[in-house]
Protein backbone atom coordinates (compact mmCIF):
# COMPACT_ATOMS: atom_id res chain seq x y z
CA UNK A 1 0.00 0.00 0.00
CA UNK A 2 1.70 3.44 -0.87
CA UNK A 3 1.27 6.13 1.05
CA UNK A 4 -1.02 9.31 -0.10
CA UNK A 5 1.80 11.87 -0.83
CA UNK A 6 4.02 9.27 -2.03
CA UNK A 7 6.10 10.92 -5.13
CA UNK A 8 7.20 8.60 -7.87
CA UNK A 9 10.93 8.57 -8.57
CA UNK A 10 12.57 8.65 -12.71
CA UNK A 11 11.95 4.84 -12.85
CA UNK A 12 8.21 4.40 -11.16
CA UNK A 13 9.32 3.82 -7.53
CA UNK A 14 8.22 5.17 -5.07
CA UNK A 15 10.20 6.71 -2.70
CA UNK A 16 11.29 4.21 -0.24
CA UNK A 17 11.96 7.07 2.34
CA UNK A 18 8.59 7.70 2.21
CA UNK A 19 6.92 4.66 2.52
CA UNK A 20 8.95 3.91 5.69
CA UNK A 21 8.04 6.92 7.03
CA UNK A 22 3.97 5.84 6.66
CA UNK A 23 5.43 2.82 8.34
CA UNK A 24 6.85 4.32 11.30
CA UNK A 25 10.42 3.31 10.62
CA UNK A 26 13.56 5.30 9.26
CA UNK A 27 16.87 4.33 7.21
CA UNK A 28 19.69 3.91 9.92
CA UNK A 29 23.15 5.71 9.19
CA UNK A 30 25.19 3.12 6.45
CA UNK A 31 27.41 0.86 8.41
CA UNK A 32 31.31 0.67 7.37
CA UNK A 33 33.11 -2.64 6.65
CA UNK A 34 34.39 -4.13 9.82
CA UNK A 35 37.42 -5.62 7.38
CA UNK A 36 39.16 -5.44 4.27
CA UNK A 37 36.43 -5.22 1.89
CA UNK A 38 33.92 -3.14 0.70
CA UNK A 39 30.02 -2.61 2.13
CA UNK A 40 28.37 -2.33 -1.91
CA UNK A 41 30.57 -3.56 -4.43
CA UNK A 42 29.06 -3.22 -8.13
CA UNK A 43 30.07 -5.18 -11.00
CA UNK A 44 28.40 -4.32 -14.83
CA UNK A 45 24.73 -3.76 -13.33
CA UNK A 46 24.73 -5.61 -10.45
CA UNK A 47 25.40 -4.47 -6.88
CA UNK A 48 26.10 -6.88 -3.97
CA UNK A 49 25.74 -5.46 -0.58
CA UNK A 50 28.08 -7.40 2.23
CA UNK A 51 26.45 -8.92 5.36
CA UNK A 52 24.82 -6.16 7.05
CA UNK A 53 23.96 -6.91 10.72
CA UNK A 54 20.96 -5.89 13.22
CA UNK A 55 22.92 -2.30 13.86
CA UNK A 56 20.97 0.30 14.44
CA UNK A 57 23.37 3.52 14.35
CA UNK A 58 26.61 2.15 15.86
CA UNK A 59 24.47 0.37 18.67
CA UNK A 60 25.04 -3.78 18.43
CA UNK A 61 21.22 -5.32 19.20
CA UNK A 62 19.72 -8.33 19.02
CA UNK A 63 22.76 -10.86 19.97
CA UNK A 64 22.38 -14.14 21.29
CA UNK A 65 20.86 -17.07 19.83
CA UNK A 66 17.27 -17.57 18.31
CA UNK A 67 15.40 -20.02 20.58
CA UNK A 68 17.46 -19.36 23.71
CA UNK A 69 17.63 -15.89 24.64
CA UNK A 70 16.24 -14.13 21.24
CA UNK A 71 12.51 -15.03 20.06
CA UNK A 72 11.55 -15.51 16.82
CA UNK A 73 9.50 -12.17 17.01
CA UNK A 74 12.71 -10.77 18.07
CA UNK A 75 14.16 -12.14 14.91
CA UNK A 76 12.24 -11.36 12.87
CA UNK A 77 12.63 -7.20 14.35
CA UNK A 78 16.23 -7.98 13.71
CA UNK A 79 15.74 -9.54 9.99
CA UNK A 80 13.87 -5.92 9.24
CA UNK A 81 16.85 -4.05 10.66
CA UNK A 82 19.24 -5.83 8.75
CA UNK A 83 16.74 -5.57 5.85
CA UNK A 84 16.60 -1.31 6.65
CA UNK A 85 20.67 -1.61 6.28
CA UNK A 86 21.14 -2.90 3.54
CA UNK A 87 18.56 -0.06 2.14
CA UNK A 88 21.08 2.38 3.65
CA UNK A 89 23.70 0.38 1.89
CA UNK A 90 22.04 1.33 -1.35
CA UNK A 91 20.80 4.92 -0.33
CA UNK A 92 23.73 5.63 0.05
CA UNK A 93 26.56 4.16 -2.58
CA UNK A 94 24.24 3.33 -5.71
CA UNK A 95 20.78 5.66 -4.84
CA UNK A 96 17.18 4.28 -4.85
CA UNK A 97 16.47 6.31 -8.41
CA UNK A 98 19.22 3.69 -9.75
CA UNK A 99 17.52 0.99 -8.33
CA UNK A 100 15.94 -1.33 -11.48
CA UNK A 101 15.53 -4.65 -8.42
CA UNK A 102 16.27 -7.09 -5.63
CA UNK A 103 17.45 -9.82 -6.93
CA UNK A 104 18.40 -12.60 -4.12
CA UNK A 105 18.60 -12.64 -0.33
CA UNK A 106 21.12 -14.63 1.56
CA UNK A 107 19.94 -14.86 5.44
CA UNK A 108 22.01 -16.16 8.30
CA UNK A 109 21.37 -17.04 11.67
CA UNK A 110 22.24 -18.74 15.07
CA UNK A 111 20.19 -20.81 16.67
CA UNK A 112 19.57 -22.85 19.97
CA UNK A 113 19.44 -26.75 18.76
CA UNK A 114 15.61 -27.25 18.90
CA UNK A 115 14.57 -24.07 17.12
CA UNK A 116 13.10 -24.57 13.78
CA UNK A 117 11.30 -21.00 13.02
CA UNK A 118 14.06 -19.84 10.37
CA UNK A 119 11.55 -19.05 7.31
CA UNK A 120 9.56 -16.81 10.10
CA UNK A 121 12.34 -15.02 11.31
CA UNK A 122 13.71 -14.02 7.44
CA UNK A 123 10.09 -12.80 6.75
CA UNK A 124 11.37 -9.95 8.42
CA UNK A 125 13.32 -8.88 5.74
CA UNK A 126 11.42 -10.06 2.92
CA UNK A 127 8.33 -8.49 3.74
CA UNK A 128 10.03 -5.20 4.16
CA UNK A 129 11.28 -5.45 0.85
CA UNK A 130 8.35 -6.15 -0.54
CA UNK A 131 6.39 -3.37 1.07
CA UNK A 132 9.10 -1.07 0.78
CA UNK A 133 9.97 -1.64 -2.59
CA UNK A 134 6.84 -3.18 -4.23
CA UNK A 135 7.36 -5.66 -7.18
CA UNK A 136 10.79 -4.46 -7.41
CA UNK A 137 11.54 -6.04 -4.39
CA UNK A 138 10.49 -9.80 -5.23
CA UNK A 139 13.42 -11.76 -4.35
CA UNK A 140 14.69 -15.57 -4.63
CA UNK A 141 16.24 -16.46 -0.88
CA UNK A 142 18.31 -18.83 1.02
CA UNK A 143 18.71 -19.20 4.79
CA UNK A 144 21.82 -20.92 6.10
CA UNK A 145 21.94 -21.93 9.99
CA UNK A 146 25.41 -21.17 11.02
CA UNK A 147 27.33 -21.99 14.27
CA UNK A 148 28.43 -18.51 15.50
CA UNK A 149 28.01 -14.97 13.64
CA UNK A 150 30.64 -12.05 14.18
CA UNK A 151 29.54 -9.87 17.68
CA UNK A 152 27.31 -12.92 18.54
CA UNK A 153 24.08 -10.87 16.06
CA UNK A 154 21.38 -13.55 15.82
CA UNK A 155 20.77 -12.86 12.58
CA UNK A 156 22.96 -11.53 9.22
CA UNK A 157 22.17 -10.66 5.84
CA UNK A 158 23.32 -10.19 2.40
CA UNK A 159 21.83 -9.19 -0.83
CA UNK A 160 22.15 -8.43 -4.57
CA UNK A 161 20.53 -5.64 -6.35
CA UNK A 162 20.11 -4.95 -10.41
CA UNK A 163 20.87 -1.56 -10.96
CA UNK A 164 20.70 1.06 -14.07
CA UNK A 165 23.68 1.50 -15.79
CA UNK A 166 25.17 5.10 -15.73
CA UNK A 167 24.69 7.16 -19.04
C-alpha cells in the first residue's frame, strides 16, 4: 500500500523514504566494513551489498541465539533491521532512483538446537522489501543456519541488487 503523498521517482518507484516513514520506521546511518572489503561492491549492473547486521546507528542489538535468549518475534525485528541496512547500503553508494531490483537474499542465523522457526524469522526482511519496494523487491532467498556470527548478532544478511547503468 503506498502512502497518499508518495512521489514517484525517474523509474516508477516510489520513494522508499517515504513509505517507511507511513510505516513508522527510518533508514539507519550506512554501516562501514568491519574488514578489508567493501560494504556495496558493483560489478556491470549488479550491486552486492556485504552482510549487514541488526545495527541500528553504531548500537550492536539483538545478539544471542534464536530459541534461547532471542525469540523468533525478536528475529524477525532484527531480519527488518538488517533488511533497513542494507537499504542504507544502497541509499547511500548506488541511490534508490538507480535501483531497477532485488534480486536474491542470503539470510544467516544462530540458533539454539531445537529451534526450527528460520523461514519466520527471514520474513522480516522479505516483507520489508516487498512493502518497501513493491514488485521491485520480489526476491529468490536462502537461509543458512550457522554456528556462531561475528559480535554474537542472531541474525545476518546479504543481498544483490540490479541496478541502471550510468549514461
Amino acid at each position: 500500500m503506498q502512502p497518499e503523498k508518495a512521489v514517484p521517482l525517474e523509474n516508477n518507484l516510489v520513494d522508499p523514504k517515504e513509505i517507511l516513514t507511513s510505516m513508522g520506521l527510518k533508514l539507519p546511518e550506512a554501516s562501514t566494513p568491519g574488514g578489508t572489503y567493501v560494504s556495496v561492491n558493483i560489478r556491470e549492473n549488479i550491486a552486492y551489498v556485504a552482510i549487514q547486521f541488526p545495527i541500528r546507528n553504531g548500537t550492536y542489538l539483538f545478539q544471542g541465539r534464536l530459541g534461547e535468549n532471542i525469540s523468533t518475534e525478536q528475529g524477525y525485528e532484527a531480519m527488518q533491521l538488517c533488511a533497513l541496512n542494507v537499504l542504507a547500503q544502497i541509499d547511500q553508494k548506488v541511490g534508490f532512483r538507480n535501483l531497477v531490483g532485488l534480486n536474491h537474499l542470503d539470510a544467516y542465523f544462530q540458533s539454539g538446537e531445537e529451534w526450527d522457526d528460520s523461514p519466520l524469522v527471514v520474513n522480516g526482511a522479505s516483507d520489508l522489501f516487498v512493502k518497501v519496494l513493491g514488485e521491485k523487491g520480489t526476491h529468490s532467498r536462502a537461509i543458512f543456519g550457522v554456528h556462531k556470527l561475528p559480535r554474537n548478532f542472531c541474525v545476518g544478511l546479504t543481498a544483490t541488487f540490479t541496478i541502471r547503468q550510468e549514461q
